[in-house]
Every structure is written in structure tokens, then in C-alpha cells.
Protein backbone atom coordinates (compact mmCIF):
# COMPACT_ATOMS: atom_id res chain seq x y z
CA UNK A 1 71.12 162.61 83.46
CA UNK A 2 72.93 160.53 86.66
CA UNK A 3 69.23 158.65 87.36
CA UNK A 4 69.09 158.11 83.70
CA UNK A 5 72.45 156.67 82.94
CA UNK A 6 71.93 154.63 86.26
CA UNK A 7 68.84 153.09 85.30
CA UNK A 8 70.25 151.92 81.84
CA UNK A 9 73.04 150.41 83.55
CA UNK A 10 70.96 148.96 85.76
CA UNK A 11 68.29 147.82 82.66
CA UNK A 12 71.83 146.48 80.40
CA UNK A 13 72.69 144.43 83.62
CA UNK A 14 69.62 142.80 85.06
CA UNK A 15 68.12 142.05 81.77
CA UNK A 16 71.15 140.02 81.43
CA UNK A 17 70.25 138.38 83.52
CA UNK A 18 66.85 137.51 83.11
CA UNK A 19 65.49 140.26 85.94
CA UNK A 20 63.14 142.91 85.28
CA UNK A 21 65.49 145.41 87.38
CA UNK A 22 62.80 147.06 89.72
CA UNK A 23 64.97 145.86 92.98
CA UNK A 24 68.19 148.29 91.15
CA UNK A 25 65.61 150.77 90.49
CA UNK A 26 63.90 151.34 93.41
CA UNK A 27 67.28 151.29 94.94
CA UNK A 28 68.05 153.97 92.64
CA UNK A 29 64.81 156.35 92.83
CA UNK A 30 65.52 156.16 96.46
CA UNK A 31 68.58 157.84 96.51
CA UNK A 32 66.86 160.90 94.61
CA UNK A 33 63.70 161.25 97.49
CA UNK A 34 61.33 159.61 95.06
CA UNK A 35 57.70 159.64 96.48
CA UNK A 36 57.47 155.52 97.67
CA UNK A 37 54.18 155.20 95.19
CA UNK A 38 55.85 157.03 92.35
CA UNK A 39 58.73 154.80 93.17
CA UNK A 40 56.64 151.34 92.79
CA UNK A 41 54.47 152.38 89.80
CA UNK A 42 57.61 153.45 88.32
CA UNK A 43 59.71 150.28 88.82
CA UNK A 44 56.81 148.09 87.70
CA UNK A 45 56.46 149.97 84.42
CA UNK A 46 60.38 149.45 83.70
CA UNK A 47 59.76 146.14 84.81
CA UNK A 48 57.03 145.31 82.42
CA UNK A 49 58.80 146.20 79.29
CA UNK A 50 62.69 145.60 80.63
CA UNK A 51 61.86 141.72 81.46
CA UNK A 52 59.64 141.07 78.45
CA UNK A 53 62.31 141.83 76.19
CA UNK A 54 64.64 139.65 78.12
CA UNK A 55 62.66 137.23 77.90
CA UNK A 56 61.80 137.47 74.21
CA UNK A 57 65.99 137.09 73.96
CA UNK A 58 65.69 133.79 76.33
CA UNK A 59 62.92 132.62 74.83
CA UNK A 60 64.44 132.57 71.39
CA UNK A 61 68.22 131.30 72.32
CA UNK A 62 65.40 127.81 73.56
CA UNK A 63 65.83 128.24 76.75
CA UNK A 64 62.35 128.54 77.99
CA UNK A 65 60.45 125.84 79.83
CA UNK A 66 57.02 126.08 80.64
CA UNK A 67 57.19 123.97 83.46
CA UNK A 68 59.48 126.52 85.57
CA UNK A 69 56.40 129.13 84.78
CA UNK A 70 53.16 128.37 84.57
CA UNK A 71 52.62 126.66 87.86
CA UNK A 72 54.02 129.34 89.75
CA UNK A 73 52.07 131.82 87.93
CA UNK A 74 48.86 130.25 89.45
CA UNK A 75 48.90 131.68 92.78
CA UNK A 76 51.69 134.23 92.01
CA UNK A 77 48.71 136.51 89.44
CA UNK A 78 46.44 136.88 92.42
CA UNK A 79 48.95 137.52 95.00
CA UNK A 80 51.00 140.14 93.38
CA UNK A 81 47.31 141.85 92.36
CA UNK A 82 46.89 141.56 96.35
CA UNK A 83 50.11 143.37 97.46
CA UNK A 84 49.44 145.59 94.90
CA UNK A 85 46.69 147.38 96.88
CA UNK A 86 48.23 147.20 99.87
CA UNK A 87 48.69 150.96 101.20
CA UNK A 88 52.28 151.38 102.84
CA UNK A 89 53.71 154.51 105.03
CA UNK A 90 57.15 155.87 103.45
CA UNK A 91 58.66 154.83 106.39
CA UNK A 92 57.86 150.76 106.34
CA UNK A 93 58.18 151.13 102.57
CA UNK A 94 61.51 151.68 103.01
CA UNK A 95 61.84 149.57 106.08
CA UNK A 96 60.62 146.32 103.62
CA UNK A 97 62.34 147.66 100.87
CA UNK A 98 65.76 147.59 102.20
CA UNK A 99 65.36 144.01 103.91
CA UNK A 100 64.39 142.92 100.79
CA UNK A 101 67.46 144.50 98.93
CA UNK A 102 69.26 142.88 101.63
CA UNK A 103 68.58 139.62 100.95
CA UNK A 104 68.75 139.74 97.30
CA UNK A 105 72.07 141.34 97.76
CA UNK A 106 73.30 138.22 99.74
CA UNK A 107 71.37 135.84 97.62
CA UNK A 108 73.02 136.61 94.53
CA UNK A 109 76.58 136.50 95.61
CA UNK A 110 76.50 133.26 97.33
CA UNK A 111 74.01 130.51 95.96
CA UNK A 112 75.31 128.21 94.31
CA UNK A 113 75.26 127.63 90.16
CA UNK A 114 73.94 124.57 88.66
CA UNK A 115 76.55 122.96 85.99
CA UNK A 116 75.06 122.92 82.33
CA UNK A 117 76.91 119.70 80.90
CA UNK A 118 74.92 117.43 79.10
CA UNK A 119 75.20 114.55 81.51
CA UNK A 120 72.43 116.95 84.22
CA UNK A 121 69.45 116.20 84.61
CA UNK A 122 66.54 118.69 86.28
CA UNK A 123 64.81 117.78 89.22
CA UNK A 124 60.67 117.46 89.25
CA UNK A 125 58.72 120.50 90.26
CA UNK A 126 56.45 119.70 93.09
CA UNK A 127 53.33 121.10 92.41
CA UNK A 128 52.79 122.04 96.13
CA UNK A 129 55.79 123.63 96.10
CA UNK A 130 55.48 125.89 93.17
CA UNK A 131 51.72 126.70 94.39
CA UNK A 132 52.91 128.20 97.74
CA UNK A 133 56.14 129.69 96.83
CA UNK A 134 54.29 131.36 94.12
CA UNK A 135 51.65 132.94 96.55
CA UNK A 136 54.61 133.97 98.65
CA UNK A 137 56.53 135.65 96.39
CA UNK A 138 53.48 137.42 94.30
CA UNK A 139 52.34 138.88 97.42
CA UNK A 140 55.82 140.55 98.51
CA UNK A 141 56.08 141.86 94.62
CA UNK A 142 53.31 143.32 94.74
CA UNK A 143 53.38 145.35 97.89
CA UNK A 144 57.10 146.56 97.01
CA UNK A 145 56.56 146.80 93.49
CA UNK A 146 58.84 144.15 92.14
CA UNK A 147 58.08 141.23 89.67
CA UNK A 148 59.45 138.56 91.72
CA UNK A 149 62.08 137.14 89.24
CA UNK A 150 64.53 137.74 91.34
CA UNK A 151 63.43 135.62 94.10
CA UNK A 152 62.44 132.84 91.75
CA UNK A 153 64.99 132.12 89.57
CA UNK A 154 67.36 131.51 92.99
CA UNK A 155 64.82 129.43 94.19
CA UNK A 156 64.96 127.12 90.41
CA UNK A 157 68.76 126.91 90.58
CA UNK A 158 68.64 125.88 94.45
CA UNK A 159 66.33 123.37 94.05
CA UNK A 160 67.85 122.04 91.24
CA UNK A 161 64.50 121.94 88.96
CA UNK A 162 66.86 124.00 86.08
CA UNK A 163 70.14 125.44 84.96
CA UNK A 164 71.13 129.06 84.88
CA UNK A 165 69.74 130.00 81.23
CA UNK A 166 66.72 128.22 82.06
CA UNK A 167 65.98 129.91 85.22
CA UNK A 168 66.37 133.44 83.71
CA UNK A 169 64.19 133.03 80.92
CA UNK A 170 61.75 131.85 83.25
CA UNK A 171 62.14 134.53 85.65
CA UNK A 172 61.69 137.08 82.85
CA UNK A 173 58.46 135.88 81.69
CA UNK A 174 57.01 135.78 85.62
CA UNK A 175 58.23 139.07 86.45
CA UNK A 176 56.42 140.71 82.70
CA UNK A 177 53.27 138.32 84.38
CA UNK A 178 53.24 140.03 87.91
CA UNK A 179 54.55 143.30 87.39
CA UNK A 180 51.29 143.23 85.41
CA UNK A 181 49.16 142.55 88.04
CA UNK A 182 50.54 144.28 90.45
CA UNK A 183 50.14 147.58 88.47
CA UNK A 184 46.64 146.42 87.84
CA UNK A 185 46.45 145.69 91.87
CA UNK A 186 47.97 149.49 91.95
CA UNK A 187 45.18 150.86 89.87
CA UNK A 188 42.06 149.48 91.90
CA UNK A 189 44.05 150.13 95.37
CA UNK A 190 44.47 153.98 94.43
CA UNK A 191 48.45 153.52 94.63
CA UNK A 192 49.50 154.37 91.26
CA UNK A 193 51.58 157.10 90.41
CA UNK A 194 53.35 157.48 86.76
CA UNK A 195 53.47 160.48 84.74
CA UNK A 196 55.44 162.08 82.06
CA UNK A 197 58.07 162.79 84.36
CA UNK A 198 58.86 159.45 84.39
CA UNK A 199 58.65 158.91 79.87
CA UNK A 200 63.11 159.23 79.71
CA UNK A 201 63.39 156.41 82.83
CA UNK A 202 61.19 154.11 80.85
CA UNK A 203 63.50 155.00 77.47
CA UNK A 204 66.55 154.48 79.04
CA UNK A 205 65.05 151.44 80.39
CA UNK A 206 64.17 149.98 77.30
CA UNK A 207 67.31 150.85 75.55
CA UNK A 208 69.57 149.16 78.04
CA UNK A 209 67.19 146.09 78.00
CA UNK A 210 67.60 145.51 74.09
CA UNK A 211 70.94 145.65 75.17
CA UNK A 212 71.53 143.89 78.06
CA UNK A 213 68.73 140.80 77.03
CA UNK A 214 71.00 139.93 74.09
CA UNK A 215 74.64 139.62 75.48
CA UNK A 216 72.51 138.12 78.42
CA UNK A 217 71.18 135.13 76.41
CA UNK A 218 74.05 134.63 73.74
CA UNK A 219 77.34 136.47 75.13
CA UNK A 220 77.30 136.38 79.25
CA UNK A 221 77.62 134.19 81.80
CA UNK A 222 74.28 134.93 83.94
CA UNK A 223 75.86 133.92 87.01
CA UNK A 224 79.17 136.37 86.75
CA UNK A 225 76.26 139.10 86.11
CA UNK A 226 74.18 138.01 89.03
CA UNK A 227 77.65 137.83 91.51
CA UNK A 228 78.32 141.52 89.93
CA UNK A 229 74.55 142.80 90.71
CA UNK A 230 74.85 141.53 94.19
CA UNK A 231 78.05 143.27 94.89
CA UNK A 232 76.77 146.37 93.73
CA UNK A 233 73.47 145.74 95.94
CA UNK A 234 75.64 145.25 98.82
CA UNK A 235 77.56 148.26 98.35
CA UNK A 236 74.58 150.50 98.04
CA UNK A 237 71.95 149.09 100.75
CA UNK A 238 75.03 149.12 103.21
CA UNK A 239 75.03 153.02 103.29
CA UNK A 240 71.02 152.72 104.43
CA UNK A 241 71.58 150.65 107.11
CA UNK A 242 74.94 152.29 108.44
CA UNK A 243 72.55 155.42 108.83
CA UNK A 244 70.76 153.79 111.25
């Protein structure tokens, strides 16, 4: 019941957010000596259904643009499918796992939040730009077993090409996209590992999502809940790394 009501929690906050939530799942599953590959398959499932529903709740509050999507998805489909396959010991599982948690963690306390007023304007998307960060962060999803949301909607609000709203309801679209292919990837490499063990995390999953998507994209601020997630990150990947 504790890995249940966690992941809920977890599914009511990032969906809020525009995140799929595998990055506060994995965390999660890790604390209970989840097998790594059950860990990944697992995360990606949530993820699938979790940031679909957030971003059916974007999506319909207008603020989806397909330029902060579809050119990233270009490179981003393959990658992720690539990483998928890739065949990781528990040991640098967790090793990459944590670093990334890390970063996210610092990520979303302390970048910056573009204003919303009328009088902004977004910046161009380079083309270049979206091509190789895509690539980059499809590949890194993949082999953790993350969508890669929550690396790209920092990367929109940093570079100024959209606003906070925007950002998440692309970021909830790309992770649906890659989590996708990266379960696909997970398939053909061998790695995949859900059963009917797992059937209550995906419920609890989707309830929090239907939950969490709406006050995301009508009621919240998306940056208070990012701020909040990356506190709680902190918190929890600092007892990992004071164990080393």
C-alpha cells in the first residue's frame, strides 16, 4: 500500500506538471529492491498512460504547439528505441540512474521561469538544435527508462522558445512518444519485464494522473510544482549518495 500511495502522489504531481513521472518512480521502485529491468519496463508503462493524459489536459486548456514537438521527435523516436536495447548491470543502472536524478533534482529547483504576459514573445527553434538535443535525450530515456520530458521542457523554458504551460504540454506528448519506443526498443533488446504484479502501480498511476493533469493545466502553477518535485528529488537521491 506505501509503493502504491507513493506512486499516485508521485502520478497527481508530475502530471501536473506535464511529466510522465518515471524519474519519481524509478526513484521509488528503488527503494523497495525492484529488479533494474522490472524497474524500467515498469516506469515506461506508467509513463505511457500518466503523460498522455496530461497531455490530453494541456492539449485542451490550447496550450500545445507543434513546433516545441515534432522536430525533436525526429531523432528523439530512434534514439530512445536505441537505449532501449541497451543491456545494463544493476550496478551502473543505478550508477546512471542516480546522476540522472541528480540533475533533474537541481534542474528543477533552480532554472529560471519564463513570464507569460502578453507583451512575450517565443524565440525560433533552430532546427539543428532540436535535431541533436533530441538524439541526446531519446538515447538517455531509453537506456534508463524515462520519456525524456523532463529534460526537455527545461531545455524550452531556458532557451526561451516557450512559456511554462507550453513547455509541459509539449513535454507530455514527447515523453507518451518515447516511452513508446523505448518499450518497443525493450521488447526487441530482450529487456522487458512487466507482469501482473505490476496491474495496481499502473491503477494508481492512472488515477493520480486524471488528477494531477487537470489542476496541472487549469488550477497550478507548473513551476511551484516543478520547485516542489525537485525538493523532494533532492531529499531522496541525497540518502543514495550519502551511502557511498
Amino acid at each position: 500500500m506505501l509503493l502504491l500511495t507513493l506512486i499516485f502522489v508521485i502520478a497527481v504531481l508530475y502530471s501536473s506538471a506535464g511529466f510522465g513521472g518515471a524519474s519519481g518512480y524509478l526513484l521509488v521502485m528503488s527503494f523497495f529492491g525492484i529488479p533494474a529491468n522490472v524497474m524500467s519496463s515498469t516506469a515506461l508503462v506508467l509513463n505511457i498512460f500518466v503523460s498522455t493524459i496530461s497531455f490530453l489536459n494541456y492539449y485542451r486548456a490550447g496550450h500545445f504547439r507543434p513546433n516545441l514537438l515534432f522536430p525533436f521527435l525526429i531523432t528523439s523516436i530512434p534514439a530512445a528505441f536505441l537505449g532501449g536495447m541497451f543491456k545494463l548491470s544493476q550496478q551502473a543502472y543505478t550508477s546512471l540512474l542516480y546522476g540522472v536524478l541528480t540533475y533533474l533534482a537541481l534542474r528543477m529547483i533552480f532554472f529560471p521561469v519564463l513570464s507569460d504576459k502578453s507583451d512575450w514573445s517565443p524565440r525560433p527553434v533552430p532546427r539543428w538544435a532540436a535535431l541533436v538535443s533530441g538524439a541526446v535525450i531519446g538515447l538517455l530515456s531509453g537506456m534508463i527508462g524515462i520519456g525524456g520530458g523532463i529534460f526537455l521542457s527545461p531545455l524550452i523554458i531556458l532557451t526561451g522558445w516557450g512559456n511554462s504551460k507550453q513547455a509541459a504540454a509539449s513535454a507530455g506528448a514527447f515523453i507518451a512518444i518515447n516511452s513508446l519506443s523505448g518499450l518497443i526498443g525493450r521488447f526487441q533488446g530482450g529487456t522487458f519485464a512487466f507482469g501482473a504484479a505490476q496491474i495496481p502501480m499502473l491503477i494508481a498511476g492512472l488515477a493520480g494522473a486524471l488528477l494531477g493533469g487537470h489542476l496541472g493545466a487549469i488550477n497550478w502553477s507548473s513551476a511551484g510544482v516543478r520547485r516542489a518535485l525537485g525538493i523532494i528529488l533532492a531529499l531522496a537521491v541525497s540518502t543514495y549518495w550519502f551511502k557511498l
